[in-house]
Protein backbone atom coordinates (compact mmCIF):
# COMPACT_ATOMS: atom_id res chain seq x y z
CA UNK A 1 -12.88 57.48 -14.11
CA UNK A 2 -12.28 54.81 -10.94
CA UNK A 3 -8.18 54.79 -10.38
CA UNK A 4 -7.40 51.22 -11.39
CA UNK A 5 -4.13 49.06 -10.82
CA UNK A 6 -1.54 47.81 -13.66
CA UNK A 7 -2.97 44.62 -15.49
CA UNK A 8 0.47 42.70 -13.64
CA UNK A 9 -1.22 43.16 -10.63
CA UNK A 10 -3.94 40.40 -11.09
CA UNK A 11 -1.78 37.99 -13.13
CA UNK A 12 -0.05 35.26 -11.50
CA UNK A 13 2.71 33.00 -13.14
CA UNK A 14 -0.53 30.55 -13.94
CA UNK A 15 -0.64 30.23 -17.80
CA UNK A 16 -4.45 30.13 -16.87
CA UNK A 17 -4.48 33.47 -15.14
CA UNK A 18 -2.89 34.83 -18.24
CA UNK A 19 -5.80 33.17 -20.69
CA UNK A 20 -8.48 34.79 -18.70
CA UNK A 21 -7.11 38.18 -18.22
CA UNK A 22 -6.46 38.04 -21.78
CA UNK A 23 -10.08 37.40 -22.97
CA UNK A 24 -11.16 39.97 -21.35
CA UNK A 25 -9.51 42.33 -23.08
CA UNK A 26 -10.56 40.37 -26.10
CA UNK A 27 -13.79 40.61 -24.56
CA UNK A 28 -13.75 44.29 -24.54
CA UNK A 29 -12.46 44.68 -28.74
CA UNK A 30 -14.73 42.19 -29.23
CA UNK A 31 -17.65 44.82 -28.13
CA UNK A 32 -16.26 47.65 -29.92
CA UNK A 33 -16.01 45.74 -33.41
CA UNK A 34 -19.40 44.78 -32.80
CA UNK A 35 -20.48 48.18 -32.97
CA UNK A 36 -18.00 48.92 -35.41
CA UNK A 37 -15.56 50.89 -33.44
CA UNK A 38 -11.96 50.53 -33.61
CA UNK A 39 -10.15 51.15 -30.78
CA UNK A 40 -7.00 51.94 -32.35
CA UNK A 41 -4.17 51.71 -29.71
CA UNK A 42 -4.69 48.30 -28.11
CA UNK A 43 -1.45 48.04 -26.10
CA UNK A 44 -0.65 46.86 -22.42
CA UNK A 45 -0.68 50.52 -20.85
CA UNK A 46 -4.26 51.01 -22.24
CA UNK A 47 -5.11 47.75 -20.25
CA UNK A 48 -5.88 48.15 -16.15
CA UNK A 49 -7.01 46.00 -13.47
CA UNK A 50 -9.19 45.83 -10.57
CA UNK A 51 -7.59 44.82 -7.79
CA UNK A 52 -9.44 44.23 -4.46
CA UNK A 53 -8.41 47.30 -2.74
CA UNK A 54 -9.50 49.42 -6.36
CA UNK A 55 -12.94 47.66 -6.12
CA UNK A 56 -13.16 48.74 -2.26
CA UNK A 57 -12.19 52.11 -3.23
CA UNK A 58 -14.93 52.35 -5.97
CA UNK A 59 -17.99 49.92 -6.03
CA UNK A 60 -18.45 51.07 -9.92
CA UNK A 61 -15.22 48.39 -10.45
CA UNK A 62 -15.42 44.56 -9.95
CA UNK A 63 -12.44 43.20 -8.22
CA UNK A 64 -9.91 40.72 -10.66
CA UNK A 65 -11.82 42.34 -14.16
CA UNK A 66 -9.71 43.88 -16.72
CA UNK A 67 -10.71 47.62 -18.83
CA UNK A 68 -9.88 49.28 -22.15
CA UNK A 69 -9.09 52.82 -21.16
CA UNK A 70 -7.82 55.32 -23.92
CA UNK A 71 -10.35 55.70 -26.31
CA UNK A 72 -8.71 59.11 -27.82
CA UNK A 73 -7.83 56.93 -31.18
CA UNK A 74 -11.32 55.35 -31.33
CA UNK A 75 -13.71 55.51 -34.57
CA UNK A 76 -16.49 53.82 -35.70
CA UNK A 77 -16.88 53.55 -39.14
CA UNK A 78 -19.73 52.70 -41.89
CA UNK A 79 -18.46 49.27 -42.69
CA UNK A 80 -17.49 46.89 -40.13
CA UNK A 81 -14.73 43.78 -39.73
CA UNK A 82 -14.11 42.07 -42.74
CA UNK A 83 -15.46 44.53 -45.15
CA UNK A 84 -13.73 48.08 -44.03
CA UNK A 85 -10.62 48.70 -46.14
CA UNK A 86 -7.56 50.55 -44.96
CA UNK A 87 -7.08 53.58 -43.22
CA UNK A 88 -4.38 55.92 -42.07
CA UNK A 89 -3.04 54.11 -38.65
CA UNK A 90 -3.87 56.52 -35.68
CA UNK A 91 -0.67 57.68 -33.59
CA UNK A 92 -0.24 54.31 -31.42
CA UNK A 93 1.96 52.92 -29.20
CA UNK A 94 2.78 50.18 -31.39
CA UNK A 95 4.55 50.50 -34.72
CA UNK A 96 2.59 49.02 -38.00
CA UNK A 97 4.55 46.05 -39.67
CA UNK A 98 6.34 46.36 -43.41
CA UNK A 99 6.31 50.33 -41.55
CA UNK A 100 2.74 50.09 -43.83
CA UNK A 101 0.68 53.42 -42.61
CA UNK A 102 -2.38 52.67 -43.90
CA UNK A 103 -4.31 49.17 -42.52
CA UNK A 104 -7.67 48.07 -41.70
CA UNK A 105 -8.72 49.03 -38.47
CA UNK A 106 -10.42 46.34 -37.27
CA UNK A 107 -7.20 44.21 -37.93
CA UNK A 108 -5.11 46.92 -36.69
CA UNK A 109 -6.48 46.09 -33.66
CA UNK A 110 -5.93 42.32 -33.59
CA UNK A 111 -2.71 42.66 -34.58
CA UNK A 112 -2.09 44.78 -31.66
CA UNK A 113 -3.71 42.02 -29.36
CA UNK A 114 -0.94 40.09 -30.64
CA UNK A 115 1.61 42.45 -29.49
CA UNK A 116 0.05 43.11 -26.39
CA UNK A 117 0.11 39.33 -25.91
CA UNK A 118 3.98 39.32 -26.43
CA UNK A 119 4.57 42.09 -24.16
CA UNK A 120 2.14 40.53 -21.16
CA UNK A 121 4.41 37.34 -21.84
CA UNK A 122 7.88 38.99 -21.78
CA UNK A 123 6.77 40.81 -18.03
CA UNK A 124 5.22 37.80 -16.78
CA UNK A 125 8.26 35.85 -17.33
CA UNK A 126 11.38 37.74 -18.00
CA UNK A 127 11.58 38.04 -21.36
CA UNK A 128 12.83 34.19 -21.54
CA UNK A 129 10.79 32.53 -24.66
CA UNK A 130 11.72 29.43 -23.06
CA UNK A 131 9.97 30.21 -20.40
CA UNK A 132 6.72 31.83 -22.22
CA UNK A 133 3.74 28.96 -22.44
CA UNK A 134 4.76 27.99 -25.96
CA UNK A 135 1.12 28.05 -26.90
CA UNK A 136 0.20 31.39 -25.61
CA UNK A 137 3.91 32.54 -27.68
CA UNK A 138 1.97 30.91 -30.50
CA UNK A 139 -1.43 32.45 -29.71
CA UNK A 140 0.57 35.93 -30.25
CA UNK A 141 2.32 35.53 -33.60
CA UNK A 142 -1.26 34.13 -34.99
CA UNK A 143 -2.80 37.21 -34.19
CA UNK A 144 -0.12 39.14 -35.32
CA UNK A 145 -0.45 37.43 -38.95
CA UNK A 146 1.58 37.24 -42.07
CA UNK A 147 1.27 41.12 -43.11
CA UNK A 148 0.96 41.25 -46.85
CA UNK A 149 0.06 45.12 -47.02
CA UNK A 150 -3.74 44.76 -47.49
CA UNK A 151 -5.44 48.22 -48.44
CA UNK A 152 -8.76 46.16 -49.18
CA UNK A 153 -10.51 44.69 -46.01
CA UNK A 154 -7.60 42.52 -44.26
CA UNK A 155 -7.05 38.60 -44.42
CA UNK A 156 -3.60 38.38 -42.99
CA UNK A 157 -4.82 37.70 -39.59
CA UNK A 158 -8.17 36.31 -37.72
CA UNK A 159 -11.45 38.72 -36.91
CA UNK A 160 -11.68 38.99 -33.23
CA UNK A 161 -14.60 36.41 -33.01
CA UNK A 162 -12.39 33.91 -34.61
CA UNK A 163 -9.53 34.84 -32.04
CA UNK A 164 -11.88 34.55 -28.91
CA UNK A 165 -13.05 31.25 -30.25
CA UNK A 166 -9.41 29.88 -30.32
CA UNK A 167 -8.38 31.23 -27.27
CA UNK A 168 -11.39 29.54 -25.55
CA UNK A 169 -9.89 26.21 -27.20
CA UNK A 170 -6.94 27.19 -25.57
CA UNK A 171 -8.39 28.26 -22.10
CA UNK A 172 -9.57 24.44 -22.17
CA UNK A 173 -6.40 22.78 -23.10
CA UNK A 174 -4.98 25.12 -20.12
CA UNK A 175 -6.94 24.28 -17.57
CA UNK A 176 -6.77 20.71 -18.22
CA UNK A 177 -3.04 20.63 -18.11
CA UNK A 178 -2.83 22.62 -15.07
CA UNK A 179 -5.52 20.23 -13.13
CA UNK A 180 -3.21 17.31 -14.37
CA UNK A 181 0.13 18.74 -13.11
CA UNK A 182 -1.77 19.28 -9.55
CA UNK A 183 -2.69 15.45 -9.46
CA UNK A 184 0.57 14.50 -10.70
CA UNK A 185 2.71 17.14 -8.20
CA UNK A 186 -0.09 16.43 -5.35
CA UNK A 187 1.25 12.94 -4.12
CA UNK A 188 4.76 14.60 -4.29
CA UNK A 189 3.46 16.76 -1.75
CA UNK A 190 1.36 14.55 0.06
CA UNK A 191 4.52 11.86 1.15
CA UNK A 192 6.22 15.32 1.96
CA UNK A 193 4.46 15.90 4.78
CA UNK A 194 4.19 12.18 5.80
CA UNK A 195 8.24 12.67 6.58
CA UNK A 196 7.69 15.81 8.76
């Protein structure tokens, strides 16, 4: 396996940097559910980066992309999302809600996208809420659901394709705002350097 950097290192302070990095991961769940695998242990430290210097060191990796690693807690199973009922949680680096030890895997692992969103957040920007993107704090907590204790297949939260499809909708409203606070900041900058 390539030696890859910590996901921090290819996230800036841009709420867009943040989105994409994000997806990707998404990205990668996405796959696995597909083929009804659960990966089990989504959580930040199962989450690297390519930086430039990783994809110089091994052409195999693609400079700014984001990987699942840890697949020890990985199973596929007979039924896929929305139809598998609940299992016994794997040993994960995140603790089940309502401390609940059986869920359904597939929203085991959305759930823990949610987290993982929360604890990219709190890094990025020092643990202030205030200072979290208030829709990306949002994004989190709607992953993360209303747990209800569902031993059936669960509806407390949204199936991965569901979540990529809002978080595109997001992505949007993102890079909108941030091309609007560049035209609005740009003249700022512009009569700046007219008094130089």
């Amino acid at each position: 396996m390539p030696r890859l950097s910590l996901l921090s290192k290819v996230l800036t302070f841009k709420t867009s940097s943040i989105v994409v990095a994000f997806d990707q991961i998404m990205e990668g769940v996405e796959h696995l559910h597909n083929l009804r695998i659960a990966h089990g242990d989504v959580f930040g430290c199962n989450v690297v980066a390519a930086t430039e210097e990783d994809a110089q060191r091994d052409m195999r990796v693609t400079a700014g992309k984001v990987y699942l690693i840890d697949f020890e807690s990985c199973r596929q199973f007979a039924l896929g999302p929305g139809v598998q009922g609940a299992v016994p949680v794997p040993p994960a680096h995140i603790r089940p809600p309502l401390g609940l030890k059986s869920f359904d895997p597939f929203s085991w692992d959305v759930y823990c996208l949610g987290a993982t969103l929360e604890v990219i957040l709190q890094e990025k920007f020092f643990c202030e809420p205030q200072s979290q993107p208030w829709i990306l704090r949002w994004y989190a907590q709607w992953l993360k659901g209303n747990e209800v204790g569902c031993t059936a297949a669960c509806h407390c939260r949204p199936r991965i394709r569901r979540a990529r499809q809002v978080l595109a909708s997001i992505r949007l409203i993102v890079d909108v705002g941030e091309v609007v606070q560049a035209v609005v900041t740009f003249p700022t900058v512009l009569s700046n350097s007219w008094l130089r």
